[in-house]
PDB file of N, CA and C in Angstrom:
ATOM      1  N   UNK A   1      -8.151   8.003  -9.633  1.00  0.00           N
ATOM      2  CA  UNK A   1      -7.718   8.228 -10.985  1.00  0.00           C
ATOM      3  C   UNK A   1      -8.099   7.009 -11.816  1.00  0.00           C
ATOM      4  N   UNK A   2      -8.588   7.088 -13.248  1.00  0.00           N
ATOM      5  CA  UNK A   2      -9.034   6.336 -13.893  1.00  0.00           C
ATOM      6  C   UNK A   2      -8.011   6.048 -15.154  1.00  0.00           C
ATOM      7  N   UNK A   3      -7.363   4.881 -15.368  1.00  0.00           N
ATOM      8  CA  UNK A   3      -7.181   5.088 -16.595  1.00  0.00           C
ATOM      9  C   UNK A   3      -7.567   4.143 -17.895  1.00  0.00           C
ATOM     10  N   UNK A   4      -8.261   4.807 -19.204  1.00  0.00           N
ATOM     11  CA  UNK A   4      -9.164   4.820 -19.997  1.00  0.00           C
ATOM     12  C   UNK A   4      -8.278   3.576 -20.880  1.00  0.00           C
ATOM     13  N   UNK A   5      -7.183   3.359 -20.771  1.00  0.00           N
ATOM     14  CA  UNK A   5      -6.282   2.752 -21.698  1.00  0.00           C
ATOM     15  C   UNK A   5      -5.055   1.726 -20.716  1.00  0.00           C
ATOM     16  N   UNK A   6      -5.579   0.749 -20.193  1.00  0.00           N
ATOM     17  CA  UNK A   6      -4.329  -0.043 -19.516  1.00  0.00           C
ATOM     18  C   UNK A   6      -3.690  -1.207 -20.504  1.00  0.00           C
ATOM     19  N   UNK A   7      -2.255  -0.584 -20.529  1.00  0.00           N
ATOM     20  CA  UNK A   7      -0.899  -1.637 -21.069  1.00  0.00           C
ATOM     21  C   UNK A   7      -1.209  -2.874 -20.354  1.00  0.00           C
ATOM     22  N   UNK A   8      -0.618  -4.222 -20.524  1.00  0.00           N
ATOM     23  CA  UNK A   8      -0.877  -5.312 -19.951  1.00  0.00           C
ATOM     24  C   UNK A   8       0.320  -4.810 -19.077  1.00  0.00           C
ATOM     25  N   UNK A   9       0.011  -5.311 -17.528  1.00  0.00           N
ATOM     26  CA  UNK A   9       0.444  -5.125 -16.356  1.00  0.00           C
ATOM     27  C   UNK A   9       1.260  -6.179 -16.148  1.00  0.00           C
ATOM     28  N   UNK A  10       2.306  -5.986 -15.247  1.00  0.00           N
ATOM     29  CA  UNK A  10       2.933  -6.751 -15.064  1.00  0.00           C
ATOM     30  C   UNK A  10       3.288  -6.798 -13.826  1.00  0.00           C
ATOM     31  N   UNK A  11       2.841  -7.265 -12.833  1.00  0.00           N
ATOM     32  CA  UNK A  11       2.623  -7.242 -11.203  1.00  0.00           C
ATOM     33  C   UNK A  11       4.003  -7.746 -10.832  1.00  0.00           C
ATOM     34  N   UNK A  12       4.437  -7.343  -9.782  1.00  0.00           N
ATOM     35  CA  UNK A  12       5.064  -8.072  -9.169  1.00  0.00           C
ATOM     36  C   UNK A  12       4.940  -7.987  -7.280  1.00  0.00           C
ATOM     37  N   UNK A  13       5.389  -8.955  -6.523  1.00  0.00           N
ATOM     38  CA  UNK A  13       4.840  -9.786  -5.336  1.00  0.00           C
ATOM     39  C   UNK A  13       6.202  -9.566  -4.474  1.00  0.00           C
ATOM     40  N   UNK A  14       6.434  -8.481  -3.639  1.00  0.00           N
ATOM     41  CA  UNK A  14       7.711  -9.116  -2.848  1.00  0.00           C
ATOM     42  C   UNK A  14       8.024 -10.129  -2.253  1.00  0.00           C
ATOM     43  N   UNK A  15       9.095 -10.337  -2.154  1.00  0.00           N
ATOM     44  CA  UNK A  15      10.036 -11.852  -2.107  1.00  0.00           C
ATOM     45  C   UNK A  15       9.742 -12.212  -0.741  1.00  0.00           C
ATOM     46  N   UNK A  16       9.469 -11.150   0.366  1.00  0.00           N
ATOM     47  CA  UNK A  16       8.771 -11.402   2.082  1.00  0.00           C
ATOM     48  C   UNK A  16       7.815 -11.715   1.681  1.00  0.00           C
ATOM     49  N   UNK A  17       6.987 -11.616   0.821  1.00  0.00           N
ATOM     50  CA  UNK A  17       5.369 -12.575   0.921  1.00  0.00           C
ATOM     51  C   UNK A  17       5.346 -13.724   0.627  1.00  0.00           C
ATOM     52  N   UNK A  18       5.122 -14.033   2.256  1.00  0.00           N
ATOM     53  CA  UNK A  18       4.864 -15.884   2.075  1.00  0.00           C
ATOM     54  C   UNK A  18       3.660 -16.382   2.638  1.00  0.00           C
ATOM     55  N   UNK A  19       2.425 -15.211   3.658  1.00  0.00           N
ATOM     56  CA  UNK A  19       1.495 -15.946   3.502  1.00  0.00           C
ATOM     57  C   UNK A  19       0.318 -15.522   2.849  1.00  0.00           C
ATOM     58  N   UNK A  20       0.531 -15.075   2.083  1.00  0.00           N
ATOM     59  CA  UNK A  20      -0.753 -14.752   1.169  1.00  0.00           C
ATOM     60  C   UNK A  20      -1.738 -13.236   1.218  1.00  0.00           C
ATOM     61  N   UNK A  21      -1.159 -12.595   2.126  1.00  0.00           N
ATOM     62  CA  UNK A  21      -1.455 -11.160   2.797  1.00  0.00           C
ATOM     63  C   UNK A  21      -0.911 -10.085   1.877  1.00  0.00           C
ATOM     64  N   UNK A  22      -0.481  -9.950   1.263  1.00  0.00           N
ATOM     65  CA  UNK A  22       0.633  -8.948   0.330  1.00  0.00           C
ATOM     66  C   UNK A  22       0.070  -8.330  -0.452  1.00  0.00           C
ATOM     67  N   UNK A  23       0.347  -7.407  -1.282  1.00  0.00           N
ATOM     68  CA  UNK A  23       0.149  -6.690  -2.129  1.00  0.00           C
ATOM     69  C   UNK A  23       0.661  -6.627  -3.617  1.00  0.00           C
ATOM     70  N   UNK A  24       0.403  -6.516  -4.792  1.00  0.00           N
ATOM     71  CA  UNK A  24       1.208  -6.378  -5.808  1.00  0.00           C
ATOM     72  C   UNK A  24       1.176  -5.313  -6.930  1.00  0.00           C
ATOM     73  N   UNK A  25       2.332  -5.248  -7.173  1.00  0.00           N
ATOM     74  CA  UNK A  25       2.572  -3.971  -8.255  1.00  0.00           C
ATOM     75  C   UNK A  25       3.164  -3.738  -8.832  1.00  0.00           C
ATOM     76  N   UNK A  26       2.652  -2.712 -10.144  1.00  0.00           N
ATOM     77  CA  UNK A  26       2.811  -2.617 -11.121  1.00  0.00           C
ATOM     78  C   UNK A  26       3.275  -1.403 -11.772  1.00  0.00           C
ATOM     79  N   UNK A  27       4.368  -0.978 -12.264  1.00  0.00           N
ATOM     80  CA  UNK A  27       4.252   0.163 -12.504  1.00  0.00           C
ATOM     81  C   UNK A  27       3.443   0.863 -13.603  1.00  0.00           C
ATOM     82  N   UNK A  28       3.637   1.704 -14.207  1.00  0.00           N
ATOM     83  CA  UNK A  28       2.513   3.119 -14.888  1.00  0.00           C
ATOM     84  C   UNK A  28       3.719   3.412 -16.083  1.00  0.00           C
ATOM     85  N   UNK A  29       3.159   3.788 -17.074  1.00  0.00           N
ATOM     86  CA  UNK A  29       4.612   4.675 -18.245  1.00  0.00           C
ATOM     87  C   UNK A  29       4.563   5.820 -17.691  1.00  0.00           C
ATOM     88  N   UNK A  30       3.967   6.602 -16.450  1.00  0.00           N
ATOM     89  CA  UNK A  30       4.219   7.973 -16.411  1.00  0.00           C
ATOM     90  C   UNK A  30       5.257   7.664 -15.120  1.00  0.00           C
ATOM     91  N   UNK A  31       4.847   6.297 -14.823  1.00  0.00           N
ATOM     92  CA  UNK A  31       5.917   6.822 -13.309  1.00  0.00           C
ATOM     93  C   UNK A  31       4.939   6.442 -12.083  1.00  0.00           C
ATOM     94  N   UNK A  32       3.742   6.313 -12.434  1.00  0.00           N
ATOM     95  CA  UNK A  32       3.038   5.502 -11.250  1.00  0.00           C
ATOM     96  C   UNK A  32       2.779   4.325 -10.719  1.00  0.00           C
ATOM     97  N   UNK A  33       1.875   3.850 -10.232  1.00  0.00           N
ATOM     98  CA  UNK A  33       1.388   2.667 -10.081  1.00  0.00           C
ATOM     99  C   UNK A  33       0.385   2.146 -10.028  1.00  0.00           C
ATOM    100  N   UNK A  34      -0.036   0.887  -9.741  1.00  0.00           N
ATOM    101  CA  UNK A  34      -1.178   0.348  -9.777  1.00  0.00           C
ATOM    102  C   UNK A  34      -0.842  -0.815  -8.405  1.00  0.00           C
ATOM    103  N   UNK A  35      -1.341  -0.595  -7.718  1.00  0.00           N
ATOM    104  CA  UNK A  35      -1.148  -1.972  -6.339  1.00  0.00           C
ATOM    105  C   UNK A  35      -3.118  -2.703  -6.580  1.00  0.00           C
ATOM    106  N   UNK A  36      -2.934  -3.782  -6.649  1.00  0.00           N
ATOM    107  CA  UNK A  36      -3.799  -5.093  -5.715  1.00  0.00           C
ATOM    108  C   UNK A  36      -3.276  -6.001  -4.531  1.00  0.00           C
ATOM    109  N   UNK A  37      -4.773  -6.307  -4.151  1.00  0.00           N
ATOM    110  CA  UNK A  37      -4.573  -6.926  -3.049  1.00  0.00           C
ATOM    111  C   UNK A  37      -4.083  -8.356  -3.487  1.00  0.00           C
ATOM    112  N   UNK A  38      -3.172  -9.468  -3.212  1.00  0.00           N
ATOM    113  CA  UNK A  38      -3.003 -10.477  -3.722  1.00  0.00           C
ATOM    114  C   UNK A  38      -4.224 -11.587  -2.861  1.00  0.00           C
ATOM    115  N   UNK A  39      -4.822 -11.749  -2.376  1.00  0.00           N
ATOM    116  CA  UNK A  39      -5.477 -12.235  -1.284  1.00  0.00           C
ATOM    117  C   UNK A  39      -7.124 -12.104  -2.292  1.00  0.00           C
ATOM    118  N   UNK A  40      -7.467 -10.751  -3.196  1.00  0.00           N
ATOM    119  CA  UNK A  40      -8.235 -10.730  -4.402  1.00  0.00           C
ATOM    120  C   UNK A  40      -8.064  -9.994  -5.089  1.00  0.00           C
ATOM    121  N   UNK A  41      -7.988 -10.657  -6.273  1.00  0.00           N
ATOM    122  CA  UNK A  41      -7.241  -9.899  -7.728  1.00  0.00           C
ATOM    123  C   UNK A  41      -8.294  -9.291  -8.328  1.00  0.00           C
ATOM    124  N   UNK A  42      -9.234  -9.829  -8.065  1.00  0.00           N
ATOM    125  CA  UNK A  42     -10.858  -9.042  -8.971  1.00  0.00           C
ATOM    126  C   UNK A  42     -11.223  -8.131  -8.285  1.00  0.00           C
ATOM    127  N   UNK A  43     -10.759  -7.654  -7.598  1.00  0.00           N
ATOM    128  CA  UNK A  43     -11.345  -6.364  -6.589  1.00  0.00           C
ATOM    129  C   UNK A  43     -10.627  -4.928  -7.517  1.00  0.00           C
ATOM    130  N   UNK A  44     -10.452  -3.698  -7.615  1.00  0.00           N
ATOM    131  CA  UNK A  44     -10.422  -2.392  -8.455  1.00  0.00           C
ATOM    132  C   UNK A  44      -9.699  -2.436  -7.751  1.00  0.00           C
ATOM    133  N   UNK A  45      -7.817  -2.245  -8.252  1.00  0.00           N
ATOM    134  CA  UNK A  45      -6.855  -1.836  -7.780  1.00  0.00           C
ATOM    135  C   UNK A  45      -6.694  -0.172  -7.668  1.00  0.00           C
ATOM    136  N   UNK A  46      -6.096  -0.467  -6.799  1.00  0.00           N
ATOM    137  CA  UNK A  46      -5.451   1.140  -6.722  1.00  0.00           C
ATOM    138  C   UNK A  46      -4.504   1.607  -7.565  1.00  0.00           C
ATOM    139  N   UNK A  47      -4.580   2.918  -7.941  1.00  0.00           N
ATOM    140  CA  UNK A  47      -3.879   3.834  -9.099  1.00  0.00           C
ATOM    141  C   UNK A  47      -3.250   5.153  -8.639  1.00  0.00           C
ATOM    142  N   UNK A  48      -1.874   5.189  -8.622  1.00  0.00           N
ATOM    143  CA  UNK A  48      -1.464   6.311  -8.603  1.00  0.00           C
ATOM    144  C   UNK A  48      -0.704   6.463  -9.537  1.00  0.00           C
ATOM    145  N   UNK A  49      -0.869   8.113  -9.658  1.00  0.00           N
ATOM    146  CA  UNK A  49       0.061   8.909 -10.830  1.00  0.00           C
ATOM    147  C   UNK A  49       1.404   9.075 -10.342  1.00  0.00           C
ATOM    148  N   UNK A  50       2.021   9.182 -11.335  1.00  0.00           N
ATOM    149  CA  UNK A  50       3.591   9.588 -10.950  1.00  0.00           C
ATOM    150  C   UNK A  50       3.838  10.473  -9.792  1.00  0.00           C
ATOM    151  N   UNK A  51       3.477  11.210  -9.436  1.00  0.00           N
ATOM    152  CA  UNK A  51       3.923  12.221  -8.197  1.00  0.00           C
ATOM    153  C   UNK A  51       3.500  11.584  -6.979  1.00  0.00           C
ATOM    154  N   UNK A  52       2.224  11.044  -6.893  1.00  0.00           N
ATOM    155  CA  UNK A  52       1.707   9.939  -6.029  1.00  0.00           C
ATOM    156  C   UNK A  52       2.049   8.985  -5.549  1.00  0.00           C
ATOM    157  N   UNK A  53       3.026   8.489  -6.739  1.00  0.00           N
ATOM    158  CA  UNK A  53       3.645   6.980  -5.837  1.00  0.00           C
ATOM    159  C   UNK A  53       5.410   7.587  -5.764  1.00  0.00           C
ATOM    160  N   UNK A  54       5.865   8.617  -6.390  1.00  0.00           N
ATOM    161  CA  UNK A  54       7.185   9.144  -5.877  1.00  0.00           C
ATOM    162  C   UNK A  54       7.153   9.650  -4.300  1.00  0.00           C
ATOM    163  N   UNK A  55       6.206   9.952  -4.333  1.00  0.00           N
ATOM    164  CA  UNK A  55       5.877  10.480  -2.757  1.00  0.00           C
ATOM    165  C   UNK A  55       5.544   9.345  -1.468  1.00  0.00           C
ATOM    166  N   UNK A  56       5.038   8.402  -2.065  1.00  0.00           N
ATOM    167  CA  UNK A  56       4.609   7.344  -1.054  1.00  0.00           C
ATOM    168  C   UNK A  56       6.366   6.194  -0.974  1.00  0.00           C
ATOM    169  N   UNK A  57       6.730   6.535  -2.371  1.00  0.00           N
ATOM    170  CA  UNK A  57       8.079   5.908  -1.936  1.00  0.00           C
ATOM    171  C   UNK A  57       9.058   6.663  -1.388  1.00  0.00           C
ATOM    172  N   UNK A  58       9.101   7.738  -1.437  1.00  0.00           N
ATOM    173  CA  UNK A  58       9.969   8.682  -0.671  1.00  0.00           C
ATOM    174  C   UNK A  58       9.852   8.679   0.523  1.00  0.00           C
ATOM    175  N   UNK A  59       8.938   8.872   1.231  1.00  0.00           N
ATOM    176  CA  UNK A  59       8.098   8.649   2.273  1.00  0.00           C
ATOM    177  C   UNK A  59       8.610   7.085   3.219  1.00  0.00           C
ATOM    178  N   UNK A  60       8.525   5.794   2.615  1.00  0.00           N
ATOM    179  CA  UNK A  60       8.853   4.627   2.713  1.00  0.00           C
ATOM    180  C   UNK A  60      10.388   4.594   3.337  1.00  0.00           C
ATOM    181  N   UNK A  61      11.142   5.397   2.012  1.00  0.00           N
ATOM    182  CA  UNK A  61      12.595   5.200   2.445  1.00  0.00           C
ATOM    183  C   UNK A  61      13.092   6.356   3.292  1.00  0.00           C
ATOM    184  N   UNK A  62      12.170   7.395   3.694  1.00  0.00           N
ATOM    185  CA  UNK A  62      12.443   8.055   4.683  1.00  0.00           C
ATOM    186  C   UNK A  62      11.909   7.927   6.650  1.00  0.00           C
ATOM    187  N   UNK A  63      11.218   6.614   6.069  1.00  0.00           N
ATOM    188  CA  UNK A  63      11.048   5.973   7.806  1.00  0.00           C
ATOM    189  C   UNK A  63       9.701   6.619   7.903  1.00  0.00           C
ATOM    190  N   UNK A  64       8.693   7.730   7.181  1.00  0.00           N
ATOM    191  CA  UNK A  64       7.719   8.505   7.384  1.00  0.00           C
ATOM    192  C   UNK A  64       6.641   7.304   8.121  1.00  0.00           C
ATOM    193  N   UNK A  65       6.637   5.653   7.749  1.00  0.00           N
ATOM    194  CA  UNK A  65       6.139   4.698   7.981  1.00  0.00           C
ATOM    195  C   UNK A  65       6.285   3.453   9.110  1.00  0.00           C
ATOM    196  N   UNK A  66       7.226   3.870   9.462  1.00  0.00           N
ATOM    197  CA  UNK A  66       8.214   2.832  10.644  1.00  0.00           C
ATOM    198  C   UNK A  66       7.412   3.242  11.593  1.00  0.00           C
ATOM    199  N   UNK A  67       6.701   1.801  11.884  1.00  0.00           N
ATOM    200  CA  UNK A  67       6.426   1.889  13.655  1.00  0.00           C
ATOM    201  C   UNK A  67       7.014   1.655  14.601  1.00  0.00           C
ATOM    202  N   UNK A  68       8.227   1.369  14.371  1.00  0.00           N
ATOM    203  CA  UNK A  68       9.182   1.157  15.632  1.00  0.00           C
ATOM    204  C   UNK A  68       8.507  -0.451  15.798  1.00  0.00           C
ATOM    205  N   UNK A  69       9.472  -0.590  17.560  1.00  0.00           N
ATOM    206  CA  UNK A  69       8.839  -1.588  18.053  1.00  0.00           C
ATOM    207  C   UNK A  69       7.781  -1.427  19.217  1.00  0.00           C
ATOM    208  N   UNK A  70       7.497  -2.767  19.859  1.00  0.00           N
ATOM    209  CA  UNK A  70       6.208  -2.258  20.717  1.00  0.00           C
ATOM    210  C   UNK A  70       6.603  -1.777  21.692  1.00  0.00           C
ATOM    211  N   UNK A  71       7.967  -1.776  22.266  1.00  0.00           N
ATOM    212  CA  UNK A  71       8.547  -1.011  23.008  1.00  0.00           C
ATOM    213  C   UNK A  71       8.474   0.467  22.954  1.00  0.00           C
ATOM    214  N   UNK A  72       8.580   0.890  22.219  1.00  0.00           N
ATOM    215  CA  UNK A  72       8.799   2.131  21.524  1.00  0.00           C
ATOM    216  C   UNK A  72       7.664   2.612  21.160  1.00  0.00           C
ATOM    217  N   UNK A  73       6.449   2.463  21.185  1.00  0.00           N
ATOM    218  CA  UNK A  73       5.271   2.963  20.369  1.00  0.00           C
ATOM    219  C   UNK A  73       4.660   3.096  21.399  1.00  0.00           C
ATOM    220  N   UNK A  74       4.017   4.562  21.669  1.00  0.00           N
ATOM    221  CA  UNK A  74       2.836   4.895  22.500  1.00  0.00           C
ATOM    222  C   UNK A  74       1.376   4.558  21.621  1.00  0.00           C
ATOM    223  N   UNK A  75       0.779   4.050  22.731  1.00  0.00           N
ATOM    224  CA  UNK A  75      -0.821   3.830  22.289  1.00  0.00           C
ATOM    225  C   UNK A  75      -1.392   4.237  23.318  1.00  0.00           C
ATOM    226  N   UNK A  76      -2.585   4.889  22.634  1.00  0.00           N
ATOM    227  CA  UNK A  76      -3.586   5.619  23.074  1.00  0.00           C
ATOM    228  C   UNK A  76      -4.475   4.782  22.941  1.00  0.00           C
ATOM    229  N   UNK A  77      -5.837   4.118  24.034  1.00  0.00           N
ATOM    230  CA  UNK A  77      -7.202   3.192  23.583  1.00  0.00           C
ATOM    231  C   UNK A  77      -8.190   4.062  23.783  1.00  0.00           C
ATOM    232  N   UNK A  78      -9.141   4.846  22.990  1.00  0.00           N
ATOM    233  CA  UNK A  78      -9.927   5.787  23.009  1.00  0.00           C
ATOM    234  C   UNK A  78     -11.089   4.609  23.241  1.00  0.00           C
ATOM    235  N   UNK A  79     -12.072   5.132  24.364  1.00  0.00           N
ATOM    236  CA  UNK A  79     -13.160   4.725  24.326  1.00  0.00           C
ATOM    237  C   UNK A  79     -14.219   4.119  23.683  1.00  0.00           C
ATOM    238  N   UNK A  80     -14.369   3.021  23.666  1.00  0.00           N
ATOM    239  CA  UNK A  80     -15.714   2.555  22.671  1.00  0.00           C
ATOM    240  C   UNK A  80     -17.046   3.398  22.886  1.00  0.00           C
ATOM    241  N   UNK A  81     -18.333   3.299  21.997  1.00  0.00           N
ATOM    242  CA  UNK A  81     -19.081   3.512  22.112  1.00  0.00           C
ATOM    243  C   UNK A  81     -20.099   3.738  23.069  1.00  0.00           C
ATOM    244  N   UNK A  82     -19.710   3.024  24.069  1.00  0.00           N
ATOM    245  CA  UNK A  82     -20.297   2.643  25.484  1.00  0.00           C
ATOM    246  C   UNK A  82     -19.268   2.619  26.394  1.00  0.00           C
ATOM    247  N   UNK A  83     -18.269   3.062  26.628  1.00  0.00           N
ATOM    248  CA  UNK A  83     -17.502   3.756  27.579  1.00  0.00           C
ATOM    249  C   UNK A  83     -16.464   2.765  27.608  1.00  0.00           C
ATOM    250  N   UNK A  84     -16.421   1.510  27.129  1.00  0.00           N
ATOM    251  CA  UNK A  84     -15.702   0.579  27.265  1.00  0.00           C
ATOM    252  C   UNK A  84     -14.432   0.915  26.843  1.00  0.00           C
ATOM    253  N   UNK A  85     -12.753   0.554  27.119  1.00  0.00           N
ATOM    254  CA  UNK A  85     -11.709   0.336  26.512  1.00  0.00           C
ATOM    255  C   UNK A  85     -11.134  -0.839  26.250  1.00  0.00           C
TER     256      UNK A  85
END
């Protein structure tokens, strides 16, 4: 999604980012967002519309994202290219 007309943004950085890995964001007047990478700010952030980022936060606070721990997490190592795992 493109938009033709951006308000000055006003990012913000959660308070867990302390080494420089994070993300930041901004909200939208419809209800969306805009995330960058904080790590590079000149790179084309990402844009979602209102239904887009209601869904990715819904999603968030419904655990849809929780990997558990490593206890708890099955992994699968699918084969490399050359048979290797």
């Amino acid at each position: 999604m493109t938009i033709a007309f951006r308000p000055t943004l006003m990012f913000r950085t959660s308070s867990r980012c302390s080494q420089g890995g994070c993300v930041e964001v901004a909200p939208l007047p419809d209800g969306g967002a805009v995330v960058r990478n904080t790590r590079d700010r000149t790179r084309e952030p990402l844009t979602f519309d209102g239904q887009e980022w209601a869904d990715f936060v819904s999603g968030v606070k419904n655990g849809e994202f929780d990997f558990g721990t490593a206890d708890s997490v099955e992994v699968s190592v699918l084969p490399g290219p050359w048979g290797e795992t």
